[in-house]
Protein backbone atom coordinates (compact mmCIF):
# COMPACT_ATOMS: atom_id res chain seq x y z
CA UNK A 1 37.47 11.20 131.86
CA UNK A 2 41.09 10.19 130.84
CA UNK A 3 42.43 6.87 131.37
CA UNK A 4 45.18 7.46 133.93
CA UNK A 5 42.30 9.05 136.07
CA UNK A 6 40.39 6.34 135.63
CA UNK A 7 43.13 4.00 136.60
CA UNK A 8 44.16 6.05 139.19
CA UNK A 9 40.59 5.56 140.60
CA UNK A 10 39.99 3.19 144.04
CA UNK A 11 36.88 1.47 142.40
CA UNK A 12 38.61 0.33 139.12
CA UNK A 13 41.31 -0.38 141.07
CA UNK A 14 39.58 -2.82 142.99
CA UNK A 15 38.07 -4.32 140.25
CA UNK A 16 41.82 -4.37 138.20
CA UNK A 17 43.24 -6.31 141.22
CA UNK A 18 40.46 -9.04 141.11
CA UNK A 19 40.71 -9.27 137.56
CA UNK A 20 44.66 -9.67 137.39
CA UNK A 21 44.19 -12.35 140.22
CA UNK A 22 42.41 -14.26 137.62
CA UNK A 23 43.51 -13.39 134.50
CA UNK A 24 47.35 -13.00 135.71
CA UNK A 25 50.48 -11.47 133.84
CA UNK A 26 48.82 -10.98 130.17
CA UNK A 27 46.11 -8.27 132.00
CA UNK A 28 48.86 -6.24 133.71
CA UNK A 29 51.27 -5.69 130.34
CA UNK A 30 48.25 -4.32 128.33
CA UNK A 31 47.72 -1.82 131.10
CA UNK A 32 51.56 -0.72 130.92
CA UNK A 33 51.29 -0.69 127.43
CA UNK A 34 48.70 1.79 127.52
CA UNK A 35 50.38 3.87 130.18
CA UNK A 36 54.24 3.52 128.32
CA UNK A 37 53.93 6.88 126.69
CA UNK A 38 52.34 9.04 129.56
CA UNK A 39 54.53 10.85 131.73
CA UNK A 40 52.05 10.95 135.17
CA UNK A 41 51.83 12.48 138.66
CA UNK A 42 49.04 10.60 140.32
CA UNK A 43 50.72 7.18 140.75
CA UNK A 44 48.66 5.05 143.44
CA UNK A 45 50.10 2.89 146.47
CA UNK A 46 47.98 0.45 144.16
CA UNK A 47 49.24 0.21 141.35
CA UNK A 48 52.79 0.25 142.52
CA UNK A 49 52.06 -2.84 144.48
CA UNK A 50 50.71 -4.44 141.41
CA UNK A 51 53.85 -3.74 139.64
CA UNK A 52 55.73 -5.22 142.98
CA UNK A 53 53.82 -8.52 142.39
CA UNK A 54 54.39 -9.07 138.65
CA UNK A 55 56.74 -11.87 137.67
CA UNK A 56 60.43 -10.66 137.85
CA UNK A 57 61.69 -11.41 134.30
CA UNK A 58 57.63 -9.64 133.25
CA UNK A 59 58.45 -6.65 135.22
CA UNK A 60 61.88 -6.40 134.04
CA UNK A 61 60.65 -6.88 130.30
CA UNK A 62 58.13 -3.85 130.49
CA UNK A 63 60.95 -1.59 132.28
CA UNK A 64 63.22 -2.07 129.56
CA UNK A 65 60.29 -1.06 126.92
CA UNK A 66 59.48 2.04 128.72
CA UNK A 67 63.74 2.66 129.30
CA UNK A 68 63.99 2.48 125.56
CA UNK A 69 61.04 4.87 124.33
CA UNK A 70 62.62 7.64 126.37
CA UNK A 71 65.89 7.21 126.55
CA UNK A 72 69.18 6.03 124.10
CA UNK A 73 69.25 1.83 126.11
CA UNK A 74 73.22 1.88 124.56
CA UNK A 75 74.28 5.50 126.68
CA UNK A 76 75.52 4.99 130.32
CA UNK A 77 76.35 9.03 132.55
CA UNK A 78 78.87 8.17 134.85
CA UNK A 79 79.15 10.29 137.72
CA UNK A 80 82.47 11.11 140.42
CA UNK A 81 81.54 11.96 143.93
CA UNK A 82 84.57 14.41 145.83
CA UNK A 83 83.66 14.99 149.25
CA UNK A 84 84.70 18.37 149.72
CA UNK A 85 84.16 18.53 153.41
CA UNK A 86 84.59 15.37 155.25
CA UNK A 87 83.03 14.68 158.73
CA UNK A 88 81.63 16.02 161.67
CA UNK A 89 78.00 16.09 160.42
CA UNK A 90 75.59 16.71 163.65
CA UNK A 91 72.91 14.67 161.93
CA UNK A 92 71.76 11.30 163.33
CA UNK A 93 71.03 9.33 160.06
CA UNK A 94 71.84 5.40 160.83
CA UNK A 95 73.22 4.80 158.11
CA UNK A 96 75.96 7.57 157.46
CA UNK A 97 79.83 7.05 157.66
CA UNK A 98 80.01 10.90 158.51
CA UNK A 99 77.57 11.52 161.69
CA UNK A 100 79.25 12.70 164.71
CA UNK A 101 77.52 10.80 166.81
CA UNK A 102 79.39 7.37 165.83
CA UNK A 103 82.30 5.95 166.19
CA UNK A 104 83.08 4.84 162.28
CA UNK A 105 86.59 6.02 161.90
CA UNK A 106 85.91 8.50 159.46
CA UNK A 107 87.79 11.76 160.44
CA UNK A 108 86.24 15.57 160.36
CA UNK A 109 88.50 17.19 157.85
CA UNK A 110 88.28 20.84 156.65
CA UNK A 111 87.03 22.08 153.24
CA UNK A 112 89.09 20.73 151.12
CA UNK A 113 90.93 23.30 148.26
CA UNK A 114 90.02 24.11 145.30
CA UNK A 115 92.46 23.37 143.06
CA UNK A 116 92.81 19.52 144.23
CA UNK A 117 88.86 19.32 143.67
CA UNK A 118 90.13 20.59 140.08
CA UNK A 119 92.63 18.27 139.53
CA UNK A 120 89.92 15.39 141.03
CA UNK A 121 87.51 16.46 138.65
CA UNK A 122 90.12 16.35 135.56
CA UNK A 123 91.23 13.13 135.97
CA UNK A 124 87.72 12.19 136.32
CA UNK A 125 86.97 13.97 133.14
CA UNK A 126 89.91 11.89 131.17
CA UNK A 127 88.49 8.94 132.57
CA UNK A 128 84.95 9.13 130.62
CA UNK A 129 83.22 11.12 133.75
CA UNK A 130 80.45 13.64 132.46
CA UNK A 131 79.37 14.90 136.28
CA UNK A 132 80.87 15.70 139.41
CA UNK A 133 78.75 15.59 142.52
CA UNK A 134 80.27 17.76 145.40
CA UNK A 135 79.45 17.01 148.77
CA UNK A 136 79.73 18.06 151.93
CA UNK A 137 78.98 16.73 155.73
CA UNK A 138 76.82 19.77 156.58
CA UNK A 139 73.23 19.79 157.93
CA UNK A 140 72.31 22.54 155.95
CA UNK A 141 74.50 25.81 154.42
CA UNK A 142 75.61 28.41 156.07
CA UNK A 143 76.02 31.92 154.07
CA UNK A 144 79.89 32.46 154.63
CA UNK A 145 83.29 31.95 153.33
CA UNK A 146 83.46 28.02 153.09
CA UNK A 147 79.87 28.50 151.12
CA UNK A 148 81.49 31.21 148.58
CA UNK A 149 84.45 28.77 148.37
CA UNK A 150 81.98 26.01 147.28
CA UNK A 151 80.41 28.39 145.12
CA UNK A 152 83.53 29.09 143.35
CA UNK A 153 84.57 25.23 143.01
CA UNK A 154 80.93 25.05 141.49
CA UNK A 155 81.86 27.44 138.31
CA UNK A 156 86.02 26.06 138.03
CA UNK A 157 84.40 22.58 137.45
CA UNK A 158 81.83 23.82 135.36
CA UNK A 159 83.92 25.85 133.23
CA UNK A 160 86.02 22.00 132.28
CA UNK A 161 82.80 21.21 130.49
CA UNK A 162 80.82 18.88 132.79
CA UNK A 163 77.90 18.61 134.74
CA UNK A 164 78.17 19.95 138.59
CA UNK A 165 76.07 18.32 141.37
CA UNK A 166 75.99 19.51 144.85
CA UNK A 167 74.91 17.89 148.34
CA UNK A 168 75.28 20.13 151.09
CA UNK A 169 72.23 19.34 152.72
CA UNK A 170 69.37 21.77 153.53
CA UNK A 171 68.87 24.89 151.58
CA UNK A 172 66.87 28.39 151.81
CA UNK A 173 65.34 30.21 148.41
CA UNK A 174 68.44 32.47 148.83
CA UNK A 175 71.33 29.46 149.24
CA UNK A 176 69.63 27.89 145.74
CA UNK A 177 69.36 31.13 143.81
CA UNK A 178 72.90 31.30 144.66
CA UNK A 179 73.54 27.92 143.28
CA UNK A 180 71.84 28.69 140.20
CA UNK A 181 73.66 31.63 139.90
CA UNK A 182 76.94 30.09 140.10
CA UNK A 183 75.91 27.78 137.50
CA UNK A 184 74.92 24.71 138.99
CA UNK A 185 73.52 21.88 137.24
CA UNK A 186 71.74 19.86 139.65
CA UNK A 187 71.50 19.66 143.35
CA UNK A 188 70.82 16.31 145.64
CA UNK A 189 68.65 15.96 148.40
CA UNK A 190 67.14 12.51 149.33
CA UNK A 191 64.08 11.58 150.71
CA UNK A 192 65.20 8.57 151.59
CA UNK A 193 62.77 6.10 152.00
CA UNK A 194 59.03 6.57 152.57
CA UNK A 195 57.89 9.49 155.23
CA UNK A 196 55.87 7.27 157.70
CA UNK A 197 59.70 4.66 158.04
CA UNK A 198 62.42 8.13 158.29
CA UNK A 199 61.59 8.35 161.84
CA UNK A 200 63.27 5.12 162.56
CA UNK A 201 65.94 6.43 160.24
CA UNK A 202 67.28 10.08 161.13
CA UNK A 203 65.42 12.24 164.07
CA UNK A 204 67.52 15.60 163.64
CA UNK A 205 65.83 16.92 160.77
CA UNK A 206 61.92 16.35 159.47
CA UNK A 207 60.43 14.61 156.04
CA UNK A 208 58.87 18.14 155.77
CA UNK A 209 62.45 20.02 156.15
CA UNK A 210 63.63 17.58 152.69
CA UNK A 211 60.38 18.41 150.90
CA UNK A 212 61.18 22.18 151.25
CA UNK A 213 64.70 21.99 150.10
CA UNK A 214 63.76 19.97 147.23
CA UNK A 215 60.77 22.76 146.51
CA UNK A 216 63.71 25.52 146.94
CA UNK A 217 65.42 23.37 143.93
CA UNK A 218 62.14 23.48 142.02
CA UNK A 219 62.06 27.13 142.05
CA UNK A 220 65.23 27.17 140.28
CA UNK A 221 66.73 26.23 136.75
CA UNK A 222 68.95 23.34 138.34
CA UNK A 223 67.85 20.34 137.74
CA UNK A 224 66.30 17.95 141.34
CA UNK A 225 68.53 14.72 142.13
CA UNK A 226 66.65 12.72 144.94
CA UNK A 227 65.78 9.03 145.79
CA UNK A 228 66.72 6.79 148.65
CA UNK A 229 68.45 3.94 149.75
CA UNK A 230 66.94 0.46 150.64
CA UNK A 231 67.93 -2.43 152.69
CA UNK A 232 67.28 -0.56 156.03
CA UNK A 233 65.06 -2.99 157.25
CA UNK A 234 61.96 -0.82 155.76
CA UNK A 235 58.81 -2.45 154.40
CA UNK A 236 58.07 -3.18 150.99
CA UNK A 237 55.52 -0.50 151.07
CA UNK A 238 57.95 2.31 152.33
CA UNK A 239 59.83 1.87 149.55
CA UNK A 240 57.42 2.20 147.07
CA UNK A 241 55.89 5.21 149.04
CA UNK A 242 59.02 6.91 148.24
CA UNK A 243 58.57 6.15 144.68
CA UNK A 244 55.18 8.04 145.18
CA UNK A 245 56.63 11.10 146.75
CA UNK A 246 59.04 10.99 143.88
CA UNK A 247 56.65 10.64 141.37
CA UNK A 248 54.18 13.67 142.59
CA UNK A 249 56.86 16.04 142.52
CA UNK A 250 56.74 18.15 138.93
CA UNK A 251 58.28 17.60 136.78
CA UNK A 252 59.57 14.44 138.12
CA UNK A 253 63.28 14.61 139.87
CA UNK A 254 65.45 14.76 136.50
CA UNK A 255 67.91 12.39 138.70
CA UNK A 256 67.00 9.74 141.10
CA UNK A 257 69.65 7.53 142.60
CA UNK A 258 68.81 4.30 144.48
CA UNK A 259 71.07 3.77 146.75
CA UNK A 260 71.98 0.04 148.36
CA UNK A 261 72.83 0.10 152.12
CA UNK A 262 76.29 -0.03 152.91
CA UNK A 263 76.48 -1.43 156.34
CA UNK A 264 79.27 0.83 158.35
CA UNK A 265 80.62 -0.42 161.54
CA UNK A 266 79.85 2.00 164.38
CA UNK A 267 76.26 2.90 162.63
CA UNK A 268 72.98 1.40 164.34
CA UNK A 269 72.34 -0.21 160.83
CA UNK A 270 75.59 -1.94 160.64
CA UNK A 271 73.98 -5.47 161.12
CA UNK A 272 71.27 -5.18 158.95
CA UNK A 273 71.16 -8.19 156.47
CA UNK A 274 71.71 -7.70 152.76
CA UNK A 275 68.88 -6.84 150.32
CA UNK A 276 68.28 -9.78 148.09
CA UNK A 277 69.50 -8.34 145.01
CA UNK A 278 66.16 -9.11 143.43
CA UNK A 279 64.58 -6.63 145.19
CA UNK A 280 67.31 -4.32 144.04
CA UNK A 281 66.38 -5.08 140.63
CA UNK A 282 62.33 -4.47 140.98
CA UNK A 283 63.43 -1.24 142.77
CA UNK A 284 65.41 -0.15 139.55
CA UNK A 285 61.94 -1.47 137.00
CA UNK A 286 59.41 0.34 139.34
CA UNK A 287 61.08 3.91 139.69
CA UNK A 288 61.94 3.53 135.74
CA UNK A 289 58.33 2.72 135.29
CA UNK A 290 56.44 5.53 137.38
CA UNK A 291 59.33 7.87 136.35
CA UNK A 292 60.30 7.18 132.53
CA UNK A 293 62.13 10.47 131.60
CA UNK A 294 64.30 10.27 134.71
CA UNK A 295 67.92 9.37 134.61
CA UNK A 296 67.58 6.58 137.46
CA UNK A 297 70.94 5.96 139.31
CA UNK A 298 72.50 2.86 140.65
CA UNK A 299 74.49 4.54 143.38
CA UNK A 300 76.05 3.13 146.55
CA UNK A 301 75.98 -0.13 147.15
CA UNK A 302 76.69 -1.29 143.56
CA UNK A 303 79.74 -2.75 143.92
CA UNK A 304 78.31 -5.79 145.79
CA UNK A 305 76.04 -6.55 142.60
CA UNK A 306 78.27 -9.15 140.28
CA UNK A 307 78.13 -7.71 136.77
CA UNK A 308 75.25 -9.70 135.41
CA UNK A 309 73.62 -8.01 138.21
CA UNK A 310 74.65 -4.68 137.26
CA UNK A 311 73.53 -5.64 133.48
CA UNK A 312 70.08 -6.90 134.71
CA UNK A 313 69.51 -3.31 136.50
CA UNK A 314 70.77 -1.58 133.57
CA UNK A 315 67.84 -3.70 131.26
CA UNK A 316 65.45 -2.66 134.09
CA UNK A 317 66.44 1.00 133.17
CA UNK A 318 68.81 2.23 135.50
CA UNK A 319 71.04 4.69 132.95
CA UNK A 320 73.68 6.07 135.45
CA UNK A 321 76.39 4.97 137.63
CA UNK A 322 78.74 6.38 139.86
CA UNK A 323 82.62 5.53 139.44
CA UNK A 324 85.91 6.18 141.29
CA UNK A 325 89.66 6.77 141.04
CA UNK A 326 89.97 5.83 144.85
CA UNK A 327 87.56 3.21 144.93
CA UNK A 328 85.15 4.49 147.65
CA UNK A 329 82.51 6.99 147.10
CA UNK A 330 82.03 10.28 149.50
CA UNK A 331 84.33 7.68 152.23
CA UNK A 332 86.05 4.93 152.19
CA UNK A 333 83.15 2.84 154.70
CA UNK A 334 81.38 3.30 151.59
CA UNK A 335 83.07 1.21 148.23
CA UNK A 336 82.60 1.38 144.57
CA UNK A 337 84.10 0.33 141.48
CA UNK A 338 86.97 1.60 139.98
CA UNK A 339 86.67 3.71 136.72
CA UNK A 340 88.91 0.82 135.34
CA UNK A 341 86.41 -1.85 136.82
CA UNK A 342 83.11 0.39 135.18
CA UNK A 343 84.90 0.59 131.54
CA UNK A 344 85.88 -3.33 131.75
CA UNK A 345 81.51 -3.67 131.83
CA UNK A 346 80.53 -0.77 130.09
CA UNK A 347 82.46 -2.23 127.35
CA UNK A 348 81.56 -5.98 127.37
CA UNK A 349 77.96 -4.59 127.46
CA UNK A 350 78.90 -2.79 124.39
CA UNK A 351 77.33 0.60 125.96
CA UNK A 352 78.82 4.04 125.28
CA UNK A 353 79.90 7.05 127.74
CA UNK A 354 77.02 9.57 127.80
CA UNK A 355 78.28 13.14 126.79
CA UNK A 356 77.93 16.47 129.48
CA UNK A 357 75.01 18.28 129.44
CA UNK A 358 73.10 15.65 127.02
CA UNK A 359 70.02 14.68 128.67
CA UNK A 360 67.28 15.31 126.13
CA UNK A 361 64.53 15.42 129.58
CA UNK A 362 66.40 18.75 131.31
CA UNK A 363 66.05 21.44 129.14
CA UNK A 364 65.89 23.94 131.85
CA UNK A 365 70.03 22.73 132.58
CA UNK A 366 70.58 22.84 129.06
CA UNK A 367 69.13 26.41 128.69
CA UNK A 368 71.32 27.59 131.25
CA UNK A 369 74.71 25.56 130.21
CA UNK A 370 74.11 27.31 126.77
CA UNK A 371 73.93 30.87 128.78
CA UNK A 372 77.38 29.65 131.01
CA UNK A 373 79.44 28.76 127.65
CA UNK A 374 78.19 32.14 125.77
C-alpha cells in the first residue's frame, strides 16, 4: 500500500495524533518531509488539523520548503482586476459590495466599453501586470450581446500578451467552450468557504451550483481559479474544509486566491471583527502545503497586512498578488495597494515580476497561448 494511503488512513491517523501529542513538532516535519514531493488528492480533515496545530514559525518553515521545490521563491504574478459590469447583482452573498439587496453605495453601471478595458489593461501591462481578471456583477451568463462583447474584450486583452481571467459567475458546458474558444486563460469561481458554513453566507445559489461551474472549467483547456475568503465568522474547520474541496478537485485549481474579508457598510458582515493576521498566515502555509503546484493568491483584504505581514505570507508560499492603478479592487468598498505601493515591496524583498503565460504547473494554458500567438 503507498504511504499517502496509509496516512490518509483513520487508524494510523489515530495513532499519528497520539504520537505527535507526545513526541511534538520533530514527528510532524518528518511526515511533511516525506509528503514534500507528492502532489495528492485525498487530503484528510485530519491531517489538515494537525498542520493547524503546529507551531507558527514550524508551519511556516515547512511551507516555504514545499513553496521552493515547486516554484521560483524570488517570482511574484501580479494580477489587475477591471470590473467590467458594476452592480446590480441579484445574489445575496454577505459579504459583497455589489448585491442588490444592500444599501453599500456602490452604483449598477452598464458594461463598460471595450476600448477603456484596453487602455485599463495597458497601463496595467506598463506597470509590471502579467493578468487581467475581468469581472462582472452577474449571477451567471447569459448567451447575448453583452456576453459576445465580453468575449471580444477576452481576445483584445489577450492579443497585448497577458494572461485573461474572467468572473462572471455561473457557467453552462456551452458558456465555457465559448470561453475557451475566445482564448481565455483562466476562469474564477469561488467556493468560498467550506459547504456545511455557505448557507450562513449566500442562499441564492447552492455549493452544488459552484462545484458544477468549476467542473464546466475542468472540461476545458482554461486553467480553474477558486478559493475563498476568511474572517466571516466561520470555524476553523470550515476553512480547512474548503482547503479539502480544493484539494480533491484534479488537477488541483492552477489558481487559488484567499481572500481577507473586507467589511462593507450596508452588508450583514460589516461588523465582523478582523482575522488575527496569524490565522491569515497559517491559511496561506496550509493551502501551499495540500496544494504545492498551485499559484496561491493573497487577494482582497491585503492591504490591511503591514508589509512584514505581506513578506511572512509570501515565505508561507503565497506567489501572487493583486495590484491597482485606482487603489480599490472590483469597487472602491473593497481597497488595495497601489501598483506604486506593490513595486516599493516587491523591490525591498528583492523579488522579480513574473512573466505572462509562465507558470511551469499549466501546461494546458500554455498549449493553447502557443495556438493564440501562431
Amino acid at each position: 500500500m503507498r504511504l499517502a494511503t496509509l496516512v490518509g488512513s483513520s487508524i494510523l491517523f489515530r495513532l499519528w495524533r497520539q504520537v505527535v501529542a507526545h513526541v511534538g513538532f520533530t514527528f510532524i516535519v518528518s511526515c511533511f518531509k516525506v509528503f514534500r514531493m507528492i502532489v495528492r488528492y485525498d487530503w484528510t480533515l485530519e491531517e489538515l488539523q494537525a498542520m493547524q496545530a503546529t507551531p507558527l514559525l514550524d508551519l511556516v518553515f515547512e511551507a516555504a520548503r514545499v513553496h521552493r521545490q515547486w516554484h521560483n521563491p524570488r517570482e511574484m504574478q501580479v494580477s489587475k482586476l477591471i470590473s467590467v459590469k458594476t452592480g446590480g447583482c441579484p445574489e445575496d452573498c454577505s459579504y459583497c459590495a455589489q448585491s442588490s439587496r444592500y444599501s453599500t453605495g456602490v452604483d449598477s453601471d452598464r458594461l463598460m466599453g471595450e476600448q477603456q478595458v484596453l487602455e485599463i489593461a495597458e497601463r496595467a501591462k506598463a506597470a509590471g501586470v502579467s493578468r487581467v481578471c475581468l469581472g462582472a456583477a452577474w449571477r451567471g451568463v447569459r448567451e447575448g450581446e453583452s456576453f459576445d462583447r465580453v468575449l471580444s474584450m477576452v481576445r483584445s486583452v489577450t492579443n497585448l500578451g497577458m494572461e485573461v481571467c474572467c468572473t462572471l459567475g455561473m457557467l453552462n458546458e456551452r458558456q465555457a467552450q465559448q470561453l475557451e474558444a475566445a482564448g481565455l486563460y483562466a476562469y474564477n469561481h469561488n467556493v468560498d468557504t467550506s459547504e456545511e458554513f455557505y448557507s450562513t453566507v449566500i442562499t441564492t445559489r447552492t455549493y452544488s451550483d459552484r462545484l458544477k461551474t468549476l467542473a464546466e472549467v475542468r472540461r476545458t483547456r482554461m486553467t480553474l481559479c477558486s478559493g475563498g475568503i476568511i474572517g466571516m465568522g466561520e470555524a476553523v474547520d470550515d476553512r480547512l474544509k474548503m482547503l479539502l474541496t480544493l484539494s480533491a478537485i484534479q488537477p488541483h485549481p492552477e489558481s487559488v486566491p484567499i481572500n481577507l474579508l473586507s467589511q462593507v457598510a450596508g452588508t450583514p458582515l460589516a461588523e465582523q471583527p478582523e482575522l488575527p493576521v496569524w490565522e491569515v498566515v497559517r491559511m496561506i502555509a496550509i493551502a501551499r502545503l495540500v496544494m504545492p503546484k498551485s499559484d496561491v493568491r493573497l487577494t482582497a483584504g491585503r492591504i490591511k497586512l503591514t508589509p512584514e505581514a505581506q513578506a511572512l505570507c509570501f515565505l508561507a508560499g503565497a506567489n501572487s498578488i493583486f495590484s491597482s492603478e485606482t487603489e480599490f479592487m472590483l469597487t472602491k468598498a473593497v481597497p488595495s495597494p497601489s501598483y506604486q505601493a506593490d513595486q516599493s515591496l516587491l523591490s525591498a524583498l528583492g523579488m522579480t515580476l513574473r512573466a505572462p503565460f509562465a507558470s511551469q504547473h499549466a501546461p494546458r494554458a500554455t498549449e493553447l497561448a502557443a495556438e493564440l500567438a501562431a
